[in-house]
PDB file of N, CA and C in Angstrom:
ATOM      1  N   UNK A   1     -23.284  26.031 -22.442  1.00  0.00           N
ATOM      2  CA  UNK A   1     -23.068  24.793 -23.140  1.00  0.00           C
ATOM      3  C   UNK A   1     -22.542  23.747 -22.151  1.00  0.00           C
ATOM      4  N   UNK A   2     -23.111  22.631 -22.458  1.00  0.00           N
ATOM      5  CA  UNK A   2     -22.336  21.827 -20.993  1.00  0.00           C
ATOM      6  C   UNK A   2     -21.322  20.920 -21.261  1.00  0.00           C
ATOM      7  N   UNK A   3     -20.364  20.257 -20.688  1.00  0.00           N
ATOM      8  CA  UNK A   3     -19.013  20.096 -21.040  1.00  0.00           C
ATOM      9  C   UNK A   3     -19.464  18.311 -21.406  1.00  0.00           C
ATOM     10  N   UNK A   4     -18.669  17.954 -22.126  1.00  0.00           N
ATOM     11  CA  UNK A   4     -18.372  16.161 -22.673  1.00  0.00           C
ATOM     12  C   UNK A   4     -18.772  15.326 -21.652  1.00  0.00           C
ATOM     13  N   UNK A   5     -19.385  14.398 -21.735  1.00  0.00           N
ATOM     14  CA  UNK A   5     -19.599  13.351 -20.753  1.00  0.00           C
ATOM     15  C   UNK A   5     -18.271  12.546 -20.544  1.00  0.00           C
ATOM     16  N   UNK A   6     -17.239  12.422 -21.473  1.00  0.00           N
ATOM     17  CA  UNK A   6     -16.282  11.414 -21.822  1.00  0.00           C
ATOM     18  C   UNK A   6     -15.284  12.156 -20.608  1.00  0.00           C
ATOM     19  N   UNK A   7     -15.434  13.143 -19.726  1.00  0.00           N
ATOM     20  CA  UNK A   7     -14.235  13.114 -19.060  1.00  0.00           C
ATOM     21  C   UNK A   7     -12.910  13.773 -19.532  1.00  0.00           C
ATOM     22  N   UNK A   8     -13.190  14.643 -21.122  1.00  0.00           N
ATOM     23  CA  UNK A   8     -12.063  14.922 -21.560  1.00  0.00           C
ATOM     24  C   UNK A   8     -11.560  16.297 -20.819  1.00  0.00           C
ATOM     25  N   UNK A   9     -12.576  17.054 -21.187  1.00  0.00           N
ATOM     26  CA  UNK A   9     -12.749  18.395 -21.035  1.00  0.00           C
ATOM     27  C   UNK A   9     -11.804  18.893 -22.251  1.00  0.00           C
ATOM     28  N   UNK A  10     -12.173  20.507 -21.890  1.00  0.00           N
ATOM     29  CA  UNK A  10     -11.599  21.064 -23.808  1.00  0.00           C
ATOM     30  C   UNK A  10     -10.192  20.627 -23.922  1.00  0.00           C
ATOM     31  N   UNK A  11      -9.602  20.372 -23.543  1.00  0.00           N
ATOM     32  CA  UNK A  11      -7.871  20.148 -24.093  1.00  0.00           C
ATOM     33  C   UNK A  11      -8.248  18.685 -24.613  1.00  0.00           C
ATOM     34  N   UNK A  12      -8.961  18.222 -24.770  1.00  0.00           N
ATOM     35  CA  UNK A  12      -9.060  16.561 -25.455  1.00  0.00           C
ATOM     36  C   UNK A  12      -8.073  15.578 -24.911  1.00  0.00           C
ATOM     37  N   UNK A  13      -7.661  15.988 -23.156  1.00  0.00           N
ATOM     38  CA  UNK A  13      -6.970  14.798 -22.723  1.00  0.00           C
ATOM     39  C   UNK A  13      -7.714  13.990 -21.603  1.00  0.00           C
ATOM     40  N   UNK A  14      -7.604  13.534 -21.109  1.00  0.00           N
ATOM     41  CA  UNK A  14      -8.062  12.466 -19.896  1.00  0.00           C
ATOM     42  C   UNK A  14      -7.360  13.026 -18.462  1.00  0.00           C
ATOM     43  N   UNK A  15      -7.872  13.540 -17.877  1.00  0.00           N
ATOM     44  CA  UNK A  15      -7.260  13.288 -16.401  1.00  0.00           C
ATOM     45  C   UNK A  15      -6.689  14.973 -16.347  1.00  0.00           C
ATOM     46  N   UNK A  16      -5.124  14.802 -16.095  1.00  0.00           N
ATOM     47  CA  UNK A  16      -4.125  16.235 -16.102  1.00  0.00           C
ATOM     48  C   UNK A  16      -4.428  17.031 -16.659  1.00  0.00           C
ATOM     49  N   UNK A  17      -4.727  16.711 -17.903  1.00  0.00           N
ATOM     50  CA  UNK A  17      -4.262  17.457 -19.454  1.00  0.00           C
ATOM     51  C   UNK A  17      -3.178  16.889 -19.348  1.00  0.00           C
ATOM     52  N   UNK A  18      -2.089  15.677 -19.187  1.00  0.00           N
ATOM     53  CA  UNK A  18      -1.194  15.141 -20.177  1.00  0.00           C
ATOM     54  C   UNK A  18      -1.396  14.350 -21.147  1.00  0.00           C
ATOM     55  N   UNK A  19      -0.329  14.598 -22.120  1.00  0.00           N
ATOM     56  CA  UNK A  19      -0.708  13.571 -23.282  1.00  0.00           C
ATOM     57  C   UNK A  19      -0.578  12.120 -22.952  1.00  0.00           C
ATOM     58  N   UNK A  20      -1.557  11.030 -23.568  1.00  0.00           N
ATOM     59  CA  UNK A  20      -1.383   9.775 -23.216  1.00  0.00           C
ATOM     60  C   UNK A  20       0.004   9.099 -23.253  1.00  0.00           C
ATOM     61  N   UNK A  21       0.511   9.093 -24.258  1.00  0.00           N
ATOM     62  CA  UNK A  21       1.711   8.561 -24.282  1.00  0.00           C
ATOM     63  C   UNK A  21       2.595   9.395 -25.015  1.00  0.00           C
ATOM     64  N   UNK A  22       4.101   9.329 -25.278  1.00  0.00           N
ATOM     65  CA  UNK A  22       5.413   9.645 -26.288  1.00  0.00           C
ATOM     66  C   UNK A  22       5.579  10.915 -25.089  1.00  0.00           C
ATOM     67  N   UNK A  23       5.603  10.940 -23.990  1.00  0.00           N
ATOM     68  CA  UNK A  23       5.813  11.843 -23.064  1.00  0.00           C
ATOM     69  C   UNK A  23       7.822  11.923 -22.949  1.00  0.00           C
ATOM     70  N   UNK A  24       8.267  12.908 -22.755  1.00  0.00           N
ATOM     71  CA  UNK A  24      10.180  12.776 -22.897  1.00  0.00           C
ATOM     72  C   UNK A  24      10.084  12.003 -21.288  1.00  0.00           C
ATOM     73  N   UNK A  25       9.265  11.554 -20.134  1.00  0.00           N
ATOM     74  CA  UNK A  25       9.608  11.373 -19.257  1.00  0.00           C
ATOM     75  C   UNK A  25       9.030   9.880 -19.509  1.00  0.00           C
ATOM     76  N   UNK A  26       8.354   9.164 -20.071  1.00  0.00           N
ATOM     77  CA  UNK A  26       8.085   7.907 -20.038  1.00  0.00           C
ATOM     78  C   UNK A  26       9.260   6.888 -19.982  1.00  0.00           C
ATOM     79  N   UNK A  27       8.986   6.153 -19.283  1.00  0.00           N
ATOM     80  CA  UNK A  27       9.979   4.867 -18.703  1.00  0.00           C
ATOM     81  C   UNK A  27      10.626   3.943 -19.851  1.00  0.00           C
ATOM     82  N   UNK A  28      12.050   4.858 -19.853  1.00  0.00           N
ATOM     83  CA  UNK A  28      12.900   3.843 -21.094  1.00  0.00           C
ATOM     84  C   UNK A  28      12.977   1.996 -20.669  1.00  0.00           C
ATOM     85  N   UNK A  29      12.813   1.546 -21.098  1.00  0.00           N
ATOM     86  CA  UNK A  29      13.317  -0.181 -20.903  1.00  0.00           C
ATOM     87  C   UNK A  29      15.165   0.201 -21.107  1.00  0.00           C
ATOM     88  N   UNK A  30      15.484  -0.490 -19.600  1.00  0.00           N
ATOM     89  CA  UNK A  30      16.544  -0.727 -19.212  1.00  0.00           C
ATOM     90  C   UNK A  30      16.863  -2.572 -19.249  1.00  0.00           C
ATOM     91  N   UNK A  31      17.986  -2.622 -20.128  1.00  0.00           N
ATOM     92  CA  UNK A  31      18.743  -4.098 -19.946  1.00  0.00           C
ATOM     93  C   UNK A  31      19.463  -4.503 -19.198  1.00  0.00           C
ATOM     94  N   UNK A  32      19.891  -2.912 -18.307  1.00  0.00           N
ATOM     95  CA  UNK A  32      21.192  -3.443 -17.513  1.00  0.00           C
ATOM     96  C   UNK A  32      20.860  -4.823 -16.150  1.00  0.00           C
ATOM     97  N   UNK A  33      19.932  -4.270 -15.675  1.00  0.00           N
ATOM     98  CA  UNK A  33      19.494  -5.571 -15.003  1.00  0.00           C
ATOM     99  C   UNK A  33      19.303  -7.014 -15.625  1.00  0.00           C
ATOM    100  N   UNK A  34      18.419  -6.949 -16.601  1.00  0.00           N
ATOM    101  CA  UNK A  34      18.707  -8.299 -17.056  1.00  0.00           C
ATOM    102  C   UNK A  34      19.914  -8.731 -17.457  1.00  0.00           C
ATOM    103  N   UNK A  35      20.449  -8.203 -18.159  1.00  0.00           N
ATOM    104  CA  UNK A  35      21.727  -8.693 -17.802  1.00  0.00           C
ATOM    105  C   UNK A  35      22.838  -9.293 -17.378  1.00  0.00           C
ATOM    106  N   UNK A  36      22.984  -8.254 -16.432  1.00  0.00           N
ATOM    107  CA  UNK A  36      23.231  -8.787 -14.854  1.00  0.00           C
ATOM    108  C   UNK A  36      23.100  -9.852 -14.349  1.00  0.00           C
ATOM    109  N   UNK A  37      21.830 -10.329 -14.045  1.00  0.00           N
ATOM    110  CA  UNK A  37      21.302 -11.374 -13.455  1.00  0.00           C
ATOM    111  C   UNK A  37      21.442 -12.530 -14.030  1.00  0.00           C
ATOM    112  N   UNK A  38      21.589 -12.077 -15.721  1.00  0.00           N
ATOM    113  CA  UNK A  38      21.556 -13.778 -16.612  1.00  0.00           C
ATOM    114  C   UNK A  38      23.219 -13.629 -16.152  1.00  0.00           C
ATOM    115  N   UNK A  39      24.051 -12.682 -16.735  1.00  0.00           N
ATOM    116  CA  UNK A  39      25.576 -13.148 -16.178  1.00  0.00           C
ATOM    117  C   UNK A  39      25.623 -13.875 -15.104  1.00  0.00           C
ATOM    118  N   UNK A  40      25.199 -13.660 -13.597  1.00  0.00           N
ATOM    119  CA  UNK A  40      25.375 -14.193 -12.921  1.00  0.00           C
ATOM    120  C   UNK A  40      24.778 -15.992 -12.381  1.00  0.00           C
ATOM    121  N   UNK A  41      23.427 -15.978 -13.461  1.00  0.00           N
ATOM    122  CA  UNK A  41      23.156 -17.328 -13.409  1.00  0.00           C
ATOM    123  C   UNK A  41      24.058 -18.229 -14.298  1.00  0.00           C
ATOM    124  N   UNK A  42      24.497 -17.467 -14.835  1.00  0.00           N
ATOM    125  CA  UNK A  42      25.571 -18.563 -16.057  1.00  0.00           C
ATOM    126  C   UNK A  42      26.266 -18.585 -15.327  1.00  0.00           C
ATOM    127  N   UNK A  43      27.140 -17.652 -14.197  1.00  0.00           N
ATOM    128  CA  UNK A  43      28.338 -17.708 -13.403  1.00  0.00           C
ATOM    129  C   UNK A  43      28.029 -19.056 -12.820  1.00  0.00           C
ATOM    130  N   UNK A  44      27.069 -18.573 -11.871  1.00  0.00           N
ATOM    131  CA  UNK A  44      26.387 -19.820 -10.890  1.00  0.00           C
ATOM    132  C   UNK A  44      26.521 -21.338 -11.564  1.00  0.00           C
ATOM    133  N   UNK A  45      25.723 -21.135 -12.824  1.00  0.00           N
ATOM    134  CA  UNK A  45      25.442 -22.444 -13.203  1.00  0.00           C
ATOM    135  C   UNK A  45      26.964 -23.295 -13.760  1.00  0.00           C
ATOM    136  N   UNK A  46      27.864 -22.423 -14.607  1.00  0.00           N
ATOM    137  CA  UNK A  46      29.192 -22.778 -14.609  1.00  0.00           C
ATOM    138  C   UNK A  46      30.165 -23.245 -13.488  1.00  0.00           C
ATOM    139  N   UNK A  47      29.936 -22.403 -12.381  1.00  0.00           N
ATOM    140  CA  UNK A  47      30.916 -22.730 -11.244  1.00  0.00           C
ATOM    141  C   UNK A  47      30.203 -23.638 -10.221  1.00  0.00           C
ATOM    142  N   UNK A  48      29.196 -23.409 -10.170  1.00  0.00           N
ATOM    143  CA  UNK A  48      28.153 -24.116  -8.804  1.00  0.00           C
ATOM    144  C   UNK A  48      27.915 -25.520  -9.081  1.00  0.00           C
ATOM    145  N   UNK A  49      27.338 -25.876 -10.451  1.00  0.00           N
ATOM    146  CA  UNK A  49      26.536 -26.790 -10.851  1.00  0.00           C
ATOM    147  C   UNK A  49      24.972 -26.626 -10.894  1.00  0.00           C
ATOM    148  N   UNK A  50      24.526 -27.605 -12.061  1.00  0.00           N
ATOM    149  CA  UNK A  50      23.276 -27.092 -11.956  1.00  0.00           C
ATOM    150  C   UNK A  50      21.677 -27.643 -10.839  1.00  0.00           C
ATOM    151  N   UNK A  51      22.151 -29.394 -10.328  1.00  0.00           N
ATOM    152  CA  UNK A  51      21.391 -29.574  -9.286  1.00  0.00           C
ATOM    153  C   UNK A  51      22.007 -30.046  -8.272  1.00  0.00           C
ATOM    154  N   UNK A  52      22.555 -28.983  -7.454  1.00  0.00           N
ATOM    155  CA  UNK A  52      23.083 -28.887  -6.149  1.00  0.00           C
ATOM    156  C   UNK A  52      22.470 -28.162  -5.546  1.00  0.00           C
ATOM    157  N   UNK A  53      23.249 -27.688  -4.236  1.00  0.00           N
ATOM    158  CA  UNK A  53      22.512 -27.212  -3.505  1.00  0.00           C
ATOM    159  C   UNK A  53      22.629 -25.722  -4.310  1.00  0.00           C
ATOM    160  N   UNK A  54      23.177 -25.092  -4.882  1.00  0.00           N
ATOM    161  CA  UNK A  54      23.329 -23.617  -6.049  1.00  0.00           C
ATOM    162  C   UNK A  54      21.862 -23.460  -6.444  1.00  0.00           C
ATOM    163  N   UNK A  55      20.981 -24.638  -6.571  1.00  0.00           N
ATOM    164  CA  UNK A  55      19.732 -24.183  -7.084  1.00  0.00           C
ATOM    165  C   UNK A  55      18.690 -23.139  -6.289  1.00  0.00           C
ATOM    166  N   UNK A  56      19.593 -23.011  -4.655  1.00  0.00           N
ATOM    167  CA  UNK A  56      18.615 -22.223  -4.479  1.00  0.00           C
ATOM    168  C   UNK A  56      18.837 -20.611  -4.707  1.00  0.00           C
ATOM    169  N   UNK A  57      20.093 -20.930  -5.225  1.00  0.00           N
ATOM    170  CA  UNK A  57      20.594 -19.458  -5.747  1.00  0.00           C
ATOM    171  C   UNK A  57      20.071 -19.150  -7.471  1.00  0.00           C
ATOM    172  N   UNK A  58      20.649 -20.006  -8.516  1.00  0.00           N
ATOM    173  CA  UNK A  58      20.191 -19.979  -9.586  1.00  0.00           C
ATOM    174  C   UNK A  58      18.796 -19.630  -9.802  1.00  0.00           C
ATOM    175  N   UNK A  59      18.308 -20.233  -9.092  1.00  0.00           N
ATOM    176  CA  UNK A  59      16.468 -20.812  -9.429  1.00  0.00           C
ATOM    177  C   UNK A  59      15.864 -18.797  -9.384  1.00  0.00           C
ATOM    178  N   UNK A  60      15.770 -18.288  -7.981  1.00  0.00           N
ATOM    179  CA  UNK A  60      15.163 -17.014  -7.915  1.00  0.00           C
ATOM    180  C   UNK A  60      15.890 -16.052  -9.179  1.00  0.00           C
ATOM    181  N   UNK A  61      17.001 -16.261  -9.369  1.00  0.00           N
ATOM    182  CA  UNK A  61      17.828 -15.339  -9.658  1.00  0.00           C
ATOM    183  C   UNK A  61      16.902 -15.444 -11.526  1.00  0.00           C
ATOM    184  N   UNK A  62      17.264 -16.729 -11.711  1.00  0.00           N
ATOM    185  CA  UNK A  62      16.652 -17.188 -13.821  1.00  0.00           C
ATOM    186  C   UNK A  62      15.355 -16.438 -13.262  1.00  0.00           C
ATOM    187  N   UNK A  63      14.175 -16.391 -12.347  1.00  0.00           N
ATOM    188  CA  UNK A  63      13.073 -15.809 -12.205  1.00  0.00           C
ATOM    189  C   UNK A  63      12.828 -14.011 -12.647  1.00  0.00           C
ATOM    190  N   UNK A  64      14.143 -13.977 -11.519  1.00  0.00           N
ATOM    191  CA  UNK A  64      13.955 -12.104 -11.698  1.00  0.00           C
ATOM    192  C   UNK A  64      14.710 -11.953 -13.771  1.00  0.00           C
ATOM    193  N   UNK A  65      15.449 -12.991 -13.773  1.00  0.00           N
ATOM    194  CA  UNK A  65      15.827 -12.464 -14.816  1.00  0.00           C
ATOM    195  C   UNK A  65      14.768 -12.292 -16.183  1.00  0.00           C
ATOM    196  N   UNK A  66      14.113 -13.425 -15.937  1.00  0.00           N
ATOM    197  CA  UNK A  66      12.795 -13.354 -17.255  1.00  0.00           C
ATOM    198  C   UNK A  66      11.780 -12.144 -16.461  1.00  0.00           C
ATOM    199  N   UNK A  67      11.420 -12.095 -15.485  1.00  0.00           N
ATOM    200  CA  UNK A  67      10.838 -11.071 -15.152  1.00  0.00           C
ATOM    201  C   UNK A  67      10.653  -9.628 -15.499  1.00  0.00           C
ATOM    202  N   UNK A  68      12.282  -9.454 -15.078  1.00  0.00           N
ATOM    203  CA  UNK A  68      13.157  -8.302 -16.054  1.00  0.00           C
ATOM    204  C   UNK A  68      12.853  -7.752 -17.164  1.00  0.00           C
ATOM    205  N   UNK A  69      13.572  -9.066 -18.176  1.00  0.00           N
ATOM    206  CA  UNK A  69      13.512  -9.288 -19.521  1.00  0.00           C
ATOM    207  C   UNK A  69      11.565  -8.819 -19.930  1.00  0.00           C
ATOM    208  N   UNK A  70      10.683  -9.841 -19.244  1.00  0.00           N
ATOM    209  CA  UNK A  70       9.346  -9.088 -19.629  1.00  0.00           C
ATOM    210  C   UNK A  70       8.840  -8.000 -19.717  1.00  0.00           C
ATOM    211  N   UNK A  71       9.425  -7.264 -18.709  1.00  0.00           N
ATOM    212  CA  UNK A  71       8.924  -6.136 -18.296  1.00  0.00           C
ATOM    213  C   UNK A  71       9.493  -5.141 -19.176  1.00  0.00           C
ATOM    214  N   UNK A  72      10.810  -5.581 -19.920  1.00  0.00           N
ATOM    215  CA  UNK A  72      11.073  -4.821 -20.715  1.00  0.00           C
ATOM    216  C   UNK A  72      10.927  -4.436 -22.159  1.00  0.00           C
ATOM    217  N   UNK A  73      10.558  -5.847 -22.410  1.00  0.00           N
ATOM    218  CA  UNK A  73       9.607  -5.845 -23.885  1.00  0.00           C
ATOM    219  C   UNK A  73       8.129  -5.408 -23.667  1.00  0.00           C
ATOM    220  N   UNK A  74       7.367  -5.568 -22.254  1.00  0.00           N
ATOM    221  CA  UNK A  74       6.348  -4.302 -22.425  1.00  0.00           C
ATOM    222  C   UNK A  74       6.873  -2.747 -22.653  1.00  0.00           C
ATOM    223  N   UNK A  75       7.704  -2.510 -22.192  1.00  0.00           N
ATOM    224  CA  UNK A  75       8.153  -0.823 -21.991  1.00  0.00           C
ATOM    225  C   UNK A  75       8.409  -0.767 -23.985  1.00  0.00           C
ATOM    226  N   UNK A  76       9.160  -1.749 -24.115  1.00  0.00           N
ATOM    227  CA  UNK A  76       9.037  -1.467 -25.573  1.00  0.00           C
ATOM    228  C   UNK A  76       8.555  -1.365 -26.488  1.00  0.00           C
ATOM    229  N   UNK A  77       7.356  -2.409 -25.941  1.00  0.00           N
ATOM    230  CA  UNK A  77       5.642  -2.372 -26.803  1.00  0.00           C
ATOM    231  C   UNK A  77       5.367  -1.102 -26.490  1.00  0.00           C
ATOM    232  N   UNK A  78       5.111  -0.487 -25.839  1.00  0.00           N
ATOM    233  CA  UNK A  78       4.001   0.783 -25.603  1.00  0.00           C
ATOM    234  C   UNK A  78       5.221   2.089 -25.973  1.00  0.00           C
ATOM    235  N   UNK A  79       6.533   2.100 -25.395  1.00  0.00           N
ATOM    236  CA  UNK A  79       6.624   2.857 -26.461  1.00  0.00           C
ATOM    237  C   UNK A  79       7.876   3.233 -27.279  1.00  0.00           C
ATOM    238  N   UNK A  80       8.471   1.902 -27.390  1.00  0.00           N
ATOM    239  CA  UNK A  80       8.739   2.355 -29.168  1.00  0.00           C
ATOM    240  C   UNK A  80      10.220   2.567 -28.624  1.00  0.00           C
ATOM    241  N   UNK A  81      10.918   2.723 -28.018  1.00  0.00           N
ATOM    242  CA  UNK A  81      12.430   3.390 -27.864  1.00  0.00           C
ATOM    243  C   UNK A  81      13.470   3.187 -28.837  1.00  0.00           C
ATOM    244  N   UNK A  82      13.723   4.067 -29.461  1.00  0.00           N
ATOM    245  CA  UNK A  82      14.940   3.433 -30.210  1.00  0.00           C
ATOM    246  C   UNK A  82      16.258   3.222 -29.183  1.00  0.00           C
ATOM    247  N   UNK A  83      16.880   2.114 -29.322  1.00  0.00           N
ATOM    248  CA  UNK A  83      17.939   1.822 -28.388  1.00  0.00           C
ATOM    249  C   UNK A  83      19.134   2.376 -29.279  1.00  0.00           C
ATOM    250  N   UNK A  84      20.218   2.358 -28.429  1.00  0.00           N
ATOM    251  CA  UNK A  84      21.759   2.732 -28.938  1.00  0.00           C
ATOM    252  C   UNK A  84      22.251   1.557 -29.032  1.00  0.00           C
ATOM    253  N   UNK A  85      23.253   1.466 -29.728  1.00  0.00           N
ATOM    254  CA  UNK A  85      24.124   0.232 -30.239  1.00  0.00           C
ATOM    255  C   UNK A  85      24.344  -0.582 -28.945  1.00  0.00           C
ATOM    256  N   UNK A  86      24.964   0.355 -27.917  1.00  0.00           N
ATOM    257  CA  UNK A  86      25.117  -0.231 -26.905  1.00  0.00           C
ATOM    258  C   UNK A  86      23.601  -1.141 -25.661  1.00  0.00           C
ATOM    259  N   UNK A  87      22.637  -0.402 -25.809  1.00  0.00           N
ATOM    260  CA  UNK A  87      21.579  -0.942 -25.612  1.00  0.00           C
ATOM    261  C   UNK A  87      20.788  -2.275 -26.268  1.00  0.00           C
ATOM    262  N   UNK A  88      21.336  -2.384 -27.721  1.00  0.00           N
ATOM    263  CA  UNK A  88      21.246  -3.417 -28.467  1.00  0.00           C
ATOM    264  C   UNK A  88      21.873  -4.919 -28.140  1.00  0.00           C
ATOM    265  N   UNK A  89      23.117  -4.216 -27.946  1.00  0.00           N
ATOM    266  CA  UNK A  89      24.576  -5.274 -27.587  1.00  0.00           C
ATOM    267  C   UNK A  89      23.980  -6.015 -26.454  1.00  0.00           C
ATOM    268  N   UNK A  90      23.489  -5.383 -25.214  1.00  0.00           N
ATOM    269  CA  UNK A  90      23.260  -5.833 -23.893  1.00  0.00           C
ATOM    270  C   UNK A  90      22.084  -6.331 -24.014  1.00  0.00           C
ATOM    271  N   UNK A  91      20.924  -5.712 -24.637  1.00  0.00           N
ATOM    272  CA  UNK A  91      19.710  -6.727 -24.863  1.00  0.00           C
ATOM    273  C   UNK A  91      20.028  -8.525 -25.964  1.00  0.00           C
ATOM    274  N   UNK A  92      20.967  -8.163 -26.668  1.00  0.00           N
ATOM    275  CA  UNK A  92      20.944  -9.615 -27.227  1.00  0.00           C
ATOM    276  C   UNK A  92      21.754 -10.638 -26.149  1.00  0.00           C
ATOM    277  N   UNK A  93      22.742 -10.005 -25.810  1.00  0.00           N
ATOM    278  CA  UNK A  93      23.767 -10.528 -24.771  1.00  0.00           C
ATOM    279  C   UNK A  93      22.821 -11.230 -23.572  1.00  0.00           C
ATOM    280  N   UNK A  94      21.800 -10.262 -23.066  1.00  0.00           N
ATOM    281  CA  UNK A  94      20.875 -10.953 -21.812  1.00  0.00           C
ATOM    282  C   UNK A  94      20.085 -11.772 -22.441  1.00  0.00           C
ATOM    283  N   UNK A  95      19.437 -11.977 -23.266  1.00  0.00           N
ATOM    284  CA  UNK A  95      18.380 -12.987 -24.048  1.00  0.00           C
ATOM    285  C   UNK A  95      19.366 -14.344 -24.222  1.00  0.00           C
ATOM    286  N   UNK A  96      20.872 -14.067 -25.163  1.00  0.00           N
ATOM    287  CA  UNK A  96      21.651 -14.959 -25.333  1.00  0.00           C
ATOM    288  C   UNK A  96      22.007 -15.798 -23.857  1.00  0.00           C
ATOM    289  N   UNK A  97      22.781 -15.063 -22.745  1.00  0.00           N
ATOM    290  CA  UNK A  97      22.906 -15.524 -21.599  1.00  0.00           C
ATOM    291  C   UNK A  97      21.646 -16.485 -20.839  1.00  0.00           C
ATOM    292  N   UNK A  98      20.053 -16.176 -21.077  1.00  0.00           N
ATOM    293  CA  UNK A  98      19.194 -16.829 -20.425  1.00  0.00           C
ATOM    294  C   UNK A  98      19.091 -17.653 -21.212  1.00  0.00           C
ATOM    295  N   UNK A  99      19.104 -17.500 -22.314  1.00  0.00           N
ATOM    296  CA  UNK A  99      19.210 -19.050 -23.645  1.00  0.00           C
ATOM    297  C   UNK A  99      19.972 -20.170 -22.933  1.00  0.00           C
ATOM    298  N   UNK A 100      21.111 -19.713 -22.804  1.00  0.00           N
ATOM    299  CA  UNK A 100      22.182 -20.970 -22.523  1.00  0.00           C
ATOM    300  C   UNK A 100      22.189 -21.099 -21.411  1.00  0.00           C
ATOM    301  N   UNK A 101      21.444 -20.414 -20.000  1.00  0.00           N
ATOM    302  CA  UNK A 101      21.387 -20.892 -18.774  1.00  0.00           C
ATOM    303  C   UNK A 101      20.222 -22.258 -18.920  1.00  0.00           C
ATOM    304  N   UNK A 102      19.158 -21.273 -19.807  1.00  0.00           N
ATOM    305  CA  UNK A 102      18.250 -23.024 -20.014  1.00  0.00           C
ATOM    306  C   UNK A 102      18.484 -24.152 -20.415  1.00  0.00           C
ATOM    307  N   UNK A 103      19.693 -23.520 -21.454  1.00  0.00           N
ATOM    308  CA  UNK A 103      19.975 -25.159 -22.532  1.00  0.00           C
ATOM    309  C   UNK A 103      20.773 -25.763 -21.419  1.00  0.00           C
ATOM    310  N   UNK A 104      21.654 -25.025 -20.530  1.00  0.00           N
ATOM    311  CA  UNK A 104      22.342 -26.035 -19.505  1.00  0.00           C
ATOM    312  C   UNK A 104      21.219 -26.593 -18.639  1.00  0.00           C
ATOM    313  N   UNK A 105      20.842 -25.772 -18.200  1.00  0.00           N
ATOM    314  CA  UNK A 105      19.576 -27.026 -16.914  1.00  0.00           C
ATOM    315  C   UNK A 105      18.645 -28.237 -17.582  1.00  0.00           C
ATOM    316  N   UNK A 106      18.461 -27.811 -19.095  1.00  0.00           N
ATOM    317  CA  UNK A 106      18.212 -28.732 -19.739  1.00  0.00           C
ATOM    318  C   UNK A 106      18.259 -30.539 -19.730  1.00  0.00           C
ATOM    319  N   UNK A 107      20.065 -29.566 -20.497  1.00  0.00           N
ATOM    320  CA  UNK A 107      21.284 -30.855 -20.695  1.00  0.00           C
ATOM    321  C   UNK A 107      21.419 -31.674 -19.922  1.00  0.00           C
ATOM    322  N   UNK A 108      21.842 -31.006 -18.612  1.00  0.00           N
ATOM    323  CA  UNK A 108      21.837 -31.599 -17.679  1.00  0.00           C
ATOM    324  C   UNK A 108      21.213 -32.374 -16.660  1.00  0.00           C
TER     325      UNK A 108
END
């Protein structure tokens, strides 16, 4: 009998034989970085000012931070993590922090 054209072969997976996704090793979305980075642009933008010469610190830093932040609402699209309270706390906290780094460069 000759085997599937599709590449599965009998275990009905693709490739390894691993399952596509809900694997215990798939890549949790981490906030601690974003975080981080929005704290420290609010630091910046509080203590530095917002168009001085600080912008060349602020500026990369708001970058990695939405970067971050993206990369982590893909990990959450695909798959699903339930977070802990504490994972919750720090994801609103970093969204909140890049909020008000914008509304300041805004304002200002």
């Amino acid at each position: 009998m000759a085997a599937p054209e599709d590449g599965t072969g009998e275990s009905g997976t693709a490739g390894t034989g691993a399952p596509e996704s809900g694997t215990a090793d798939a890549e949790k979305p981490s906030w601690l970085l974003t975080s981080l980075f929005a704290a420290v642009v609010c630091a910046v933008l509080r203590f530095g000012g917002v168009w001085s010469w600080w912008a060349l610190l602020w500026v990369p830093l708001l970058l990695a931070t939405v970067a971050f932040g993206a990369h982590g609402w893909l990990l959450m699209a695909r798959h699903r993590p339930r977070l802990s309270a504490y994972e919750w706390f720090v994801l609103v906290t970093a969204h909140l922090g890049v909020a008000i780094a914008v509304a300041r460069i805004v304002t200002e």
